[in-house]
C-alpha atoms as a PDB file:
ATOM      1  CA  UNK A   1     209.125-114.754 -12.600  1.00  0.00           C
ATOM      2  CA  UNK A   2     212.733-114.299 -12.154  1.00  0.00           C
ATOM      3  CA  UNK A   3     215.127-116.755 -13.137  1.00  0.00           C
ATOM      4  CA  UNK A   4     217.806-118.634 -11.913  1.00  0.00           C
ATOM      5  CA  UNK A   5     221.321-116.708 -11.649  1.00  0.00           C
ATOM      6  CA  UNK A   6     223.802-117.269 -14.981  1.00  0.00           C
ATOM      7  CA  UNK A   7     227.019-116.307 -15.054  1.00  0.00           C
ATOM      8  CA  UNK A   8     227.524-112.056 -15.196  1.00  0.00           C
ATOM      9  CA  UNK A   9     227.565-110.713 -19.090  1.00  0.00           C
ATOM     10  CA  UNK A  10     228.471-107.347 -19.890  1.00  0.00           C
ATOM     11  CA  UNK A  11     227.921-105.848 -22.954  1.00  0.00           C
ATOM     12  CA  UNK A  12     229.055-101.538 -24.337  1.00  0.00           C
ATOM     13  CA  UNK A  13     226.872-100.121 -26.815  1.00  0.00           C
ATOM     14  CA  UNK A  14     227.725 -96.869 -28.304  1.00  0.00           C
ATOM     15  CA  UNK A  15     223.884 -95.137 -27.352  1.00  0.00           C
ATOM     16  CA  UNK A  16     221.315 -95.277 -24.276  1.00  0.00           C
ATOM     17  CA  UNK A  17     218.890 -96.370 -26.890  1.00  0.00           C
ATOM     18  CA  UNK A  18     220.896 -99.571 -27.836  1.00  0.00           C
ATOM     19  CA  UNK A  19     221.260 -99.545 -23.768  1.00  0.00           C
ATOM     20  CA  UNK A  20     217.916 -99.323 -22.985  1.00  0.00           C
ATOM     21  CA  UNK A  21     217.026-101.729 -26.074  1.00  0.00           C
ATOM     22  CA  UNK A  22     219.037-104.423 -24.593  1.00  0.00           C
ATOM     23  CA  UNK A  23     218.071-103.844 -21.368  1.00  0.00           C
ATOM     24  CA  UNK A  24     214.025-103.970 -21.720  1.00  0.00           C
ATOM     25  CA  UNK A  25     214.853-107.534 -23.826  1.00  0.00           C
ATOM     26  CA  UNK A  26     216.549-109.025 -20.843  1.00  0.00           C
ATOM     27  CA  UNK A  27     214.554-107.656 -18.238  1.00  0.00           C
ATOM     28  CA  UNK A  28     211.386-108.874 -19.870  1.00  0.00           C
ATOM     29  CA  UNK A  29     213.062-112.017 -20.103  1.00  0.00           C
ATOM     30  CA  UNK A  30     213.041-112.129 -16.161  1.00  0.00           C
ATOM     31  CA  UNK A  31     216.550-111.341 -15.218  1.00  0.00           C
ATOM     32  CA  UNK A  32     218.407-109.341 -13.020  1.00  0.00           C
ATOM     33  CA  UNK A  33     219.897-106.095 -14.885  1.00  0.00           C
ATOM     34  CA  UNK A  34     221.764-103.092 -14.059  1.00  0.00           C
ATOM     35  CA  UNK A  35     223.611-100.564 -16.101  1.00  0.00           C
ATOM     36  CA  UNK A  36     225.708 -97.714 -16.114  1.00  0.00           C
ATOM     37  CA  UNK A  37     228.335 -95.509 -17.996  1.00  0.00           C
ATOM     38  CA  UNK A  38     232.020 -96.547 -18.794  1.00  0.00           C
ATOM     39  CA  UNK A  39     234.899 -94.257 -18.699  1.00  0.00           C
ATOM     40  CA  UNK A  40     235.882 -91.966 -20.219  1.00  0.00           C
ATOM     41  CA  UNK A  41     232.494 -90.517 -19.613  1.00  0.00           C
ATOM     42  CA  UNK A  42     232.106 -88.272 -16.528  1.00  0.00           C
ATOM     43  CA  UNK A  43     230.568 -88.089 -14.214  1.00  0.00           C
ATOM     44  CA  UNK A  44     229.861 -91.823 -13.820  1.00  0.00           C
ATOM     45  CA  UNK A  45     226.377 -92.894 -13.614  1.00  0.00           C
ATOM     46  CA  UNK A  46     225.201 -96.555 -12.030  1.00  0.00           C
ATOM     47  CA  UNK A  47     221.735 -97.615 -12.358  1.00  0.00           C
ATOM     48  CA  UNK A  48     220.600-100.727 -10.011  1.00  0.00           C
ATOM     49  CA  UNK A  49     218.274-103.572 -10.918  1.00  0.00           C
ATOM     50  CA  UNK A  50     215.627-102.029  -8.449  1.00  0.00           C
ATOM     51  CA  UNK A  51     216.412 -98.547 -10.830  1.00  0.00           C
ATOM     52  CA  UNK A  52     215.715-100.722 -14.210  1.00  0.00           C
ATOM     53  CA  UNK A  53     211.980-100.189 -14.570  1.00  0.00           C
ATOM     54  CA  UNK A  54     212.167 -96.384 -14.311  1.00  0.00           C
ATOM     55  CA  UNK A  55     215.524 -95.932 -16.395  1.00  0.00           C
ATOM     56  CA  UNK A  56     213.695 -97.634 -19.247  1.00  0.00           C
ATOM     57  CA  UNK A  57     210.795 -95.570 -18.867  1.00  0.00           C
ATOM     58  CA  UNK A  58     212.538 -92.115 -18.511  1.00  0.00           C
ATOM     59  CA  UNK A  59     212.898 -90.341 -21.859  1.00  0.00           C
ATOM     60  CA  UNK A  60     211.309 -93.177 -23.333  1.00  0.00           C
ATOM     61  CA  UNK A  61     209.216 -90.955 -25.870  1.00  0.00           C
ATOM     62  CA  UNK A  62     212.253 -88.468 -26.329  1.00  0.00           C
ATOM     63  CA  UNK A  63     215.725 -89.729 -27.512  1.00  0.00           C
ATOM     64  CA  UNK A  64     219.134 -87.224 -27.231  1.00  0.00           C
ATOM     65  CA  UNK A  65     218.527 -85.203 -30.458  1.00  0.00           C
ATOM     66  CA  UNK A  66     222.408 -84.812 -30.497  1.00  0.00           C
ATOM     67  CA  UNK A  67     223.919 -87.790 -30.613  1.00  0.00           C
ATOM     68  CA  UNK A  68     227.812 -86.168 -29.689  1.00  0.00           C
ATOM     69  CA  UNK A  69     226.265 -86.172 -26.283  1.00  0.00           C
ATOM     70  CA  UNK A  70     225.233 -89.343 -25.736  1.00  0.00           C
ATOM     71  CA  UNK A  71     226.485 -91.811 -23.206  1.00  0.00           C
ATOM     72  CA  UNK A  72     227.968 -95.479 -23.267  1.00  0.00           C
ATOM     73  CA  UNK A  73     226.065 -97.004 -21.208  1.00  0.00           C
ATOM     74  CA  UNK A  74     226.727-100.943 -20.240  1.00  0.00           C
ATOM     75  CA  UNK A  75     224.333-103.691 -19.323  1.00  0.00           C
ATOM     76  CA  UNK A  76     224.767-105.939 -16.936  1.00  0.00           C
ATOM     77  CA  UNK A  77     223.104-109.489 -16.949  1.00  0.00           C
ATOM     78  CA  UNK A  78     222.892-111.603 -13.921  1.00  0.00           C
END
């Protein structure tokens, strides 16, 4: 069941696994998320609520094994 609009939160974490993390809690939670990278990373990538359930799936067995390539990601709350 989703829940009731609150005010937008947005939060920076400095891997997709915090990301992701964060992500799964709230969406399990029942609300709206999306995500996406900040600058200065290029190109920049935006990942929808409807997107959610397959960005948290993707990879989800395999981490970056080199972590000077990883992305900062945000999550969005609604």
């Amino acid at each position: 069941m989703v829940r009731p609009r609150s005010p937008r939160s947005t939060r920076t974490f400095e891997t997709e696994a915090e990301a992701k993390a964060f992500a799964r809690m709230k969406f399990d939670d029942g609300l709206i998320v999306t995500a996406g990278t900040i600058n200065p990373h290029a190109p920049r990538t935006a990942i929808p609520s409807e997107g959610i359930p397959r960005w948290l799936e993707y990879g989800q067995e395999q981490e970056p094994k080199d972590p000077g390539g990883a992305q900062e990601p945000t999550s969005k709350t609604k």
